[in-house]
Protein backbone atom coordinates (compact mmCIF):
# COMPACT_ATOMS: atom_id res chain seq x y z
CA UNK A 1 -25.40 49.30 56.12
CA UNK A 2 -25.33 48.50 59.59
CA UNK A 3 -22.89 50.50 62.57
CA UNK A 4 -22.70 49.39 65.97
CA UNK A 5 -23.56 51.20 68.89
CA UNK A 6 -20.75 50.34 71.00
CA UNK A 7 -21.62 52.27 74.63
CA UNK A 8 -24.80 49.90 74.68
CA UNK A 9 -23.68 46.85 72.56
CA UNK A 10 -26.84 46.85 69.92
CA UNK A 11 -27.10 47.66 66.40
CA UNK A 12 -28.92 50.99 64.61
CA UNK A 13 -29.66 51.25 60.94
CA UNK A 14 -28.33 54.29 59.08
CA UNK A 15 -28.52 55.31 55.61
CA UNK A 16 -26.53 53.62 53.09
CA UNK A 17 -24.18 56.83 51.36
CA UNK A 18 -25.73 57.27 47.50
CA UNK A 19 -24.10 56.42 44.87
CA UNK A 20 -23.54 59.83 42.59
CA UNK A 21 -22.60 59.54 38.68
CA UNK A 22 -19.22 61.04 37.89
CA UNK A 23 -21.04 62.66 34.62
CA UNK A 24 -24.48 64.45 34.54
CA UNK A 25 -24.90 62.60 31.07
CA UNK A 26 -22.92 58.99 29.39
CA UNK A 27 -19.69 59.01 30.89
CA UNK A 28 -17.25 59.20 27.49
CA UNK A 29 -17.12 55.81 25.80
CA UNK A 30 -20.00 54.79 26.95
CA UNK A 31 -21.79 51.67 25.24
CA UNK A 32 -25.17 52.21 26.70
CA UNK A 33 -27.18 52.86 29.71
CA UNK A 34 -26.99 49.71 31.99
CA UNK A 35 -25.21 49.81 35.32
CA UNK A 36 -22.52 48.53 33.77
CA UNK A 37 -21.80 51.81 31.50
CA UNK A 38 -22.31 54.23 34.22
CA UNK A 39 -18.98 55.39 36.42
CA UNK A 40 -20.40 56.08 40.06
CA UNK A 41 -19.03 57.54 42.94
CA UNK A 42 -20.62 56.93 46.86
CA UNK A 43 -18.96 59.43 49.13
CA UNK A 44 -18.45 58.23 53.08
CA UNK A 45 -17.70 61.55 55.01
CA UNK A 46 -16.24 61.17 59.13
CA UNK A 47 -18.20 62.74 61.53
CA UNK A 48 -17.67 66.30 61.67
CA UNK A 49 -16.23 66.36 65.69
CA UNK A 50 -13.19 63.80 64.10
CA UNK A 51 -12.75 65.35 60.47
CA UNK A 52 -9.03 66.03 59.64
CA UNK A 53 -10.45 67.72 56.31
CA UNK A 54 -8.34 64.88 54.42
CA UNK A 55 -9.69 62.53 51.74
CA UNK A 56 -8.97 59.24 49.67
CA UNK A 57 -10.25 58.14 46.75
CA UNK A 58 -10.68 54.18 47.23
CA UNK A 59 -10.22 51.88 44.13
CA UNK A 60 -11.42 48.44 44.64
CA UNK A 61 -9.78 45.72 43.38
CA UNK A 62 -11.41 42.54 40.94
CA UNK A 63 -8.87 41.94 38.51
CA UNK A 64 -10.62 44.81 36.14
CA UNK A 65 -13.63 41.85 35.25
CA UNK A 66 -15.36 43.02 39.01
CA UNK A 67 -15.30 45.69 41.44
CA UNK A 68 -14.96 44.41 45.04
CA UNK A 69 -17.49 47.45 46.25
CA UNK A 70 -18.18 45.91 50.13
CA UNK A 71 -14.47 44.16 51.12
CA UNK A 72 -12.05 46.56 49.47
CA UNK A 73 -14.79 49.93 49.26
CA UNK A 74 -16.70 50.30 51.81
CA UNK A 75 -14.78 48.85 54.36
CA UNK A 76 -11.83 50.93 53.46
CA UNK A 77 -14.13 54.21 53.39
CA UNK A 78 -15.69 52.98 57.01
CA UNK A 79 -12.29 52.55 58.44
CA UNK A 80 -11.07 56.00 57.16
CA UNK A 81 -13.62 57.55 58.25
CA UNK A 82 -13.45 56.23 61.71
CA UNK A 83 -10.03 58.37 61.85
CA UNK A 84 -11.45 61.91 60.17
CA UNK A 85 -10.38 60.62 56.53
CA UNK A 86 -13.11 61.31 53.99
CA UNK A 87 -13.51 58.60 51.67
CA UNK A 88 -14.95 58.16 48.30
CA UNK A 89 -15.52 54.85 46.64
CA UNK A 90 -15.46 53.92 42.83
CA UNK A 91 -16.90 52.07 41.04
CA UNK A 92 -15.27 51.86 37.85
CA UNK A 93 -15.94 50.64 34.45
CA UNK A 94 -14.49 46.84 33.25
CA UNK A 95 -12.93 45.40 30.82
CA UNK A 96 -15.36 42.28 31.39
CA UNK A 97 -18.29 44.84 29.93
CA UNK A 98 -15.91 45.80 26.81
CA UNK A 99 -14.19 48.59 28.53
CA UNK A 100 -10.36 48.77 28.08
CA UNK A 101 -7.48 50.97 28.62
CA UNK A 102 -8.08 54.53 28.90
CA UNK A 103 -11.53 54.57 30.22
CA UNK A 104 -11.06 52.84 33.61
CA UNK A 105 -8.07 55.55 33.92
CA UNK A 106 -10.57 58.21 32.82
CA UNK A 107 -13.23 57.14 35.28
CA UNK A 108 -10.59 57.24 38.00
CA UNK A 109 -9.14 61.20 36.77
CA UNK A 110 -12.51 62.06 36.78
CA UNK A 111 -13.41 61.28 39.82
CA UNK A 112 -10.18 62.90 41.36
CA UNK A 113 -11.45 66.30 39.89
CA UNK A 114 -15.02 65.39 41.41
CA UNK A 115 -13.45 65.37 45.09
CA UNK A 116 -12.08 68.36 44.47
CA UNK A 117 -14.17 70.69 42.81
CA UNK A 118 -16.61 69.86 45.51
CA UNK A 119 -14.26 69.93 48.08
CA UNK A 120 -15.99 72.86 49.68
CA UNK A 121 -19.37 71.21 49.84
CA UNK A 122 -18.03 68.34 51.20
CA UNK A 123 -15.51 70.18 53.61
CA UNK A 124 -12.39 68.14 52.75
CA UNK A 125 -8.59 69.93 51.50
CA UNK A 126 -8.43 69.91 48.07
CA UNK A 127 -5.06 69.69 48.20
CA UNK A 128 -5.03 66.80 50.72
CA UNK A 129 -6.77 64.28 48.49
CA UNK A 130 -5.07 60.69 48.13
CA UNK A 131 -5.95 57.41 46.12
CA UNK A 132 -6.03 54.03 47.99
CA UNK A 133 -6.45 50.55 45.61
CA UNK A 134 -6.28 47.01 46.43
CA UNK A 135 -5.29 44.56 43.66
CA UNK A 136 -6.55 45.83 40.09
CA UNK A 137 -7.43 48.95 41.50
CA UNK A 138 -3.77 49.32 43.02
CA UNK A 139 -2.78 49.05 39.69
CA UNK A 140 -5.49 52.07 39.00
CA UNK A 141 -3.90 53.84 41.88
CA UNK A 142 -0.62 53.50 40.85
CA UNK A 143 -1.92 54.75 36.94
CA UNK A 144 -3.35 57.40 38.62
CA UNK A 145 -0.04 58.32 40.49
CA UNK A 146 1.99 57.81 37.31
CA UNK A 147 0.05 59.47 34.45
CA UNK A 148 -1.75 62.88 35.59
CA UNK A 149 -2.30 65.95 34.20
CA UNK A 150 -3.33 69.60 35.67
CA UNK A 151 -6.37 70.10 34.73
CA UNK A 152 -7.40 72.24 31.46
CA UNK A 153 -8.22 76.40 32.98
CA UNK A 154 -10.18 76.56 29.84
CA UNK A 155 -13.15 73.60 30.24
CA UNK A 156 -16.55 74.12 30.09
CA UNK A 157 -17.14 71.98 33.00
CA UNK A 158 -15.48 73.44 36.27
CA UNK A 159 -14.55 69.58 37.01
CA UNK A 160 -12.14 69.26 34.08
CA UNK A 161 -10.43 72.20 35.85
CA UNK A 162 -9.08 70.55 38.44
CA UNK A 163 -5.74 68.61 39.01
CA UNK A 164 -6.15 64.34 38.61
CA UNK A 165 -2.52 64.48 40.10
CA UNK A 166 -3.29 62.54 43.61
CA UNK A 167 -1.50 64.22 46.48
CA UNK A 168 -0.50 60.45 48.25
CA UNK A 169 -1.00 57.16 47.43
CA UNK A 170 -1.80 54.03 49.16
CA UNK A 171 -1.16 50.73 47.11
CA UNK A 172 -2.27 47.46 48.40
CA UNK A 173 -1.24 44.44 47.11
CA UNK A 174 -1.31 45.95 43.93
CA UNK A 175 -1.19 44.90 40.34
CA UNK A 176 2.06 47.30 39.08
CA UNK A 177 3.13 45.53 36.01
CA UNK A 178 1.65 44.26 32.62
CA UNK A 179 5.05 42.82 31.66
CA UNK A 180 5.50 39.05 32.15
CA UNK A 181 6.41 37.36 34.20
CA UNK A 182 5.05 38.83 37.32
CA UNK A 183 2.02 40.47 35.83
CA UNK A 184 -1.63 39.41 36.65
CA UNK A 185 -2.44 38.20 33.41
CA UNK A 186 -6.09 38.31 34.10
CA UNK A 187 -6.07 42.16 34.90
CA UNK A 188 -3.73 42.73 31.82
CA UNK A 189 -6.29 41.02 29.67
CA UNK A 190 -9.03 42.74 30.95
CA UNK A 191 -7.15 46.07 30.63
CA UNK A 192 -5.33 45.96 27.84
CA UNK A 193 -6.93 43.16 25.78
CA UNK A 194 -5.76 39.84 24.93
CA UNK A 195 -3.42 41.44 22.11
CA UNK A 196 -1.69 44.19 23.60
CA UNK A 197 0.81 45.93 21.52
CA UNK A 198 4.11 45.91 23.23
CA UNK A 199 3.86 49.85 23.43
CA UNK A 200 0.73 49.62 25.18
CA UNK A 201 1.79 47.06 28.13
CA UNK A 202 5.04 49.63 28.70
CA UNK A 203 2.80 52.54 29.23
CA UNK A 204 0.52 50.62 31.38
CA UNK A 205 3.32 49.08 33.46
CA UNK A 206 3.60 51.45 36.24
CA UNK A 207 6.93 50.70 37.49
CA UNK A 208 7.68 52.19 33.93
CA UNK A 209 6.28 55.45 34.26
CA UNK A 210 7.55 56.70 37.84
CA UNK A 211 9.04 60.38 37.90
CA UNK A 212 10.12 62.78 40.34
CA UNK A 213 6.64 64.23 40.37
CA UNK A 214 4.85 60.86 41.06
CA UNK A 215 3.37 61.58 44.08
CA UNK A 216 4.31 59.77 47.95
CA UNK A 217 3.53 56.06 48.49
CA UNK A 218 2.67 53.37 51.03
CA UNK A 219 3.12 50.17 49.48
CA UNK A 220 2.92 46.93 51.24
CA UNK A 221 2.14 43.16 50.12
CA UNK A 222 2.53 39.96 51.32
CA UNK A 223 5.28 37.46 50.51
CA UNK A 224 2.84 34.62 50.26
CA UNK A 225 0.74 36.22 47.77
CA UNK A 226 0.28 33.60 45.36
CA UNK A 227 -1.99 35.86 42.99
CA UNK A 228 0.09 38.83 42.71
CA UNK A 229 3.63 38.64 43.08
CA UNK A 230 5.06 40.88 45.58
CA UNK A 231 7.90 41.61 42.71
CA UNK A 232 5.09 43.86 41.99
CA UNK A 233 5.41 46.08 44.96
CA UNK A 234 8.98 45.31 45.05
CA UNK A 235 9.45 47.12 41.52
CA UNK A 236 7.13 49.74 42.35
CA UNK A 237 9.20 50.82 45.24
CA UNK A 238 12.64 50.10 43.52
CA UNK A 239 11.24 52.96 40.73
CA UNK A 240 9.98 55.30 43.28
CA UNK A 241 13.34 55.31 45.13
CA UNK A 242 15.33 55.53 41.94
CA UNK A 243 13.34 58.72 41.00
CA UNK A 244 13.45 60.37 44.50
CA UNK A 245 9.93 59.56 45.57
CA UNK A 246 9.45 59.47 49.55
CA UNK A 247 7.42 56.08 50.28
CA UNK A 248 7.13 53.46 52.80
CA UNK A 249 7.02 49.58 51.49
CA UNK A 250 5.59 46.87 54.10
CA UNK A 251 6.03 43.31 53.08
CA UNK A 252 4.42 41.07 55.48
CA UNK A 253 5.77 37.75 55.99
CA UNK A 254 1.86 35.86 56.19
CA UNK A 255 -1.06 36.63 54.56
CA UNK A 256 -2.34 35.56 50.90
CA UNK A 257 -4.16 37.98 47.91
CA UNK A 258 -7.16 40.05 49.35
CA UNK A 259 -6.11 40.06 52.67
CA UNK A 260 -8.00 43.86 53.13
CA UNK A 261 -8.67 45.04 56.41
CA UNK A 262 -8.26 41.45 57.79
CA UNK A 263 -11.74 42.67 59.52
CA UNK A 264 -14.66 44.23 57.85
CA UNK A 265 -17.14 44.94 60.32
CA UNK A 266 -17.06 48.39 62.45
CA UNK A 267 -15.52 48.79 64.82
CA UNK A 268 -12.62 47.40 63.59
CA UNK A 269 -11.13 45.91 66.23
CA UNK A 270 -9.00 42.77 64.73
CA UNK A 271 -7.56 44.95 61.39
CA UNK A 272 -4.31 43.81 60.23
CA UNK A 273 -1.42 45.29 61.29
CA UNK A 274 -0.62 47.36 58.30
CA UNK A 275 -3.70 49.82 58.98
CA UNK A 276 -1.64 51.13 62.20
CA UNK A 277 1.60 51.25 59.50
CA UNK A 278 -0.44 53.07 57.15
CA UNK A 279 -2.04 55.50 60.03
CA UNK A 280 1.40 56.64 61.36
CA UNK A 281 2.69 57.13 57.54
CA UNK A 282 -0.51 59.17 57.44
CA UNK A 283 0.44 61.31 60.01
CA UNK A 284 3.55 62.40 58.73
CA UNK A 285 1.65 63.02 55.02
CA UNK A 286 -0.37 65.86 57.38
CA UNK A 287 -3.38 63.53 56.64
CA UNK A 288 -4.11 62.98 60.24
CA UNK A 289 -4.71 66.63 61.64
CA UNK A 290 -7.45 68.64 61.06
CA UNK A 291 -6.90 71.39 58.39
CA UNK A 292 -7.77 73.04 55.31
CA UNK A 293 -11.72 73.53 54.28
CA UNK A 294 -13.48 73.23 57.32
């Protein structure tokens, strides 16, 4: 990974961020040992001088057959941190390596608890720890957001302890639905198989499963989003202000699927304009001042 030395224009290497495993041993499920079968997650802390003690869990997107790990991960988790937000990517397991619904939601609880039983070590809020997913994994974020739990006081392992209930979360272009006809039929596939039971693409349709406790949301699309329909976001937010959820929606006149940051490359200076949406939504979600485990 390369950052840019700014003050005298030239580049310096630093050290990628390791990837961790979210289990010691297989991850549940698991179908072997490859890559493939092992759930990681590569933490990207802010330097400590701009650290708001915030974090976000970032989902990439890829339609649940790929995981988008540089445009919709790292990027994300660079930009964050450039404004004191801790950010930990994931890299989920797929339905294109015979992995279906629960275990990508599973991977993404899991790694919820992860942040936060090690929030001391990593000097982040526990209870200031959002989800952010582009695509597929907006429709992982939103899963997340929609079907939580509170940990169980009685595991073994001090990570099953903790809360997968994210305290914000930040949906991007996401994939809400499995119900035709605005679903992504690729991601519902890969999810859900090709034969969902009607039961299962309910449960999995997010704008379905929205309550009072879901937590805050910024959603925002684009209406020429030929990929994902922005009735997707459009639903979303429709549930979340029938159930008394605060969120902000953003629906961008321009801009096709996978628009991201609109610039990759640190410093950041030609990001789409949602980024300084999402920033001032941030500060009112207490995201943006420095607090908690420092």
């Amino acid at each position: 990974m390369l950052t840019i030395n700014t003050a005298s224009n030239t580049r310096a290497e630093t050290p990628a961020p390791a990837e961790m495993r979210l289990w010691a041993g297989d991850a549940p499920g698991a179908h072997g040992t490859t890559p493939d079968d092992i759930p990681t997650l590569t933490p990207y802390l802010p330097d400590a001088g701009k650290a708001t003690g915030a974090a976000m869990l970032v989902l990439p997107g890829g339609g649940y057959a790929g995981v988008v790990m540089d445009h919709e991960g790292s990027a994300y988790a660079l930009w964050l941190n450039q404004h004191g937000i801790a950010a930990f990517v994931l890299r989920y397991r797929l339905g294109s390596h015979g992995y279906h619904d629960p275990v990508e939601l599973g991977d993404a609880s899991r790694a919820i608890r992860t942040i936060r039983a090690k929030a001391a070590d990593w000097k982040i809020d526990p209870h200031r720890v959002g989800v952010m997913g582009s695509s597929a994994g907006g429709h992982l974020a939103s899963s997340l957001a929609t079907h939580f739990d509170a940990g169980d006081p009685k595991a073994a392992d001090p990570i099953e302890r903790e809360s997968s209930r994210p305290d914000l979360g930040v949906l991007c272009y996401a994939v809400i639905t499995m119900a035709k006809p605005f679903t992504h039929e690729g991601s519902r596939d890969n999810l859900l198989g090709a034969n969902a039971s009607a039961a299962a693409i309910a449960r999995m349709s997010s704008e379905q499963q929205v309550t009072a406790q879901t937590p805050p949301c910024f959603v925002w699309a684009t209406q020429e989003d030929n990929v994902v329909p922005v009735e997707n976001s459009l639903m979303f937010a429709q549930a979340l202000q029938k159930n008394h959820v605060p969120f902000d929606l953003h629906i961008y006149q321009h801009g096709g699927h996978g628009v991201g940051l609109g610039d990759d490359t640190p410093p950041f200076t030609h990001v789409h304009p949602w980024t300084a949406d999402l920033l001032y939504w941030l500060g009112g979600q207490g995201f943006m001042k420095a607090g908690g485990a420092q």
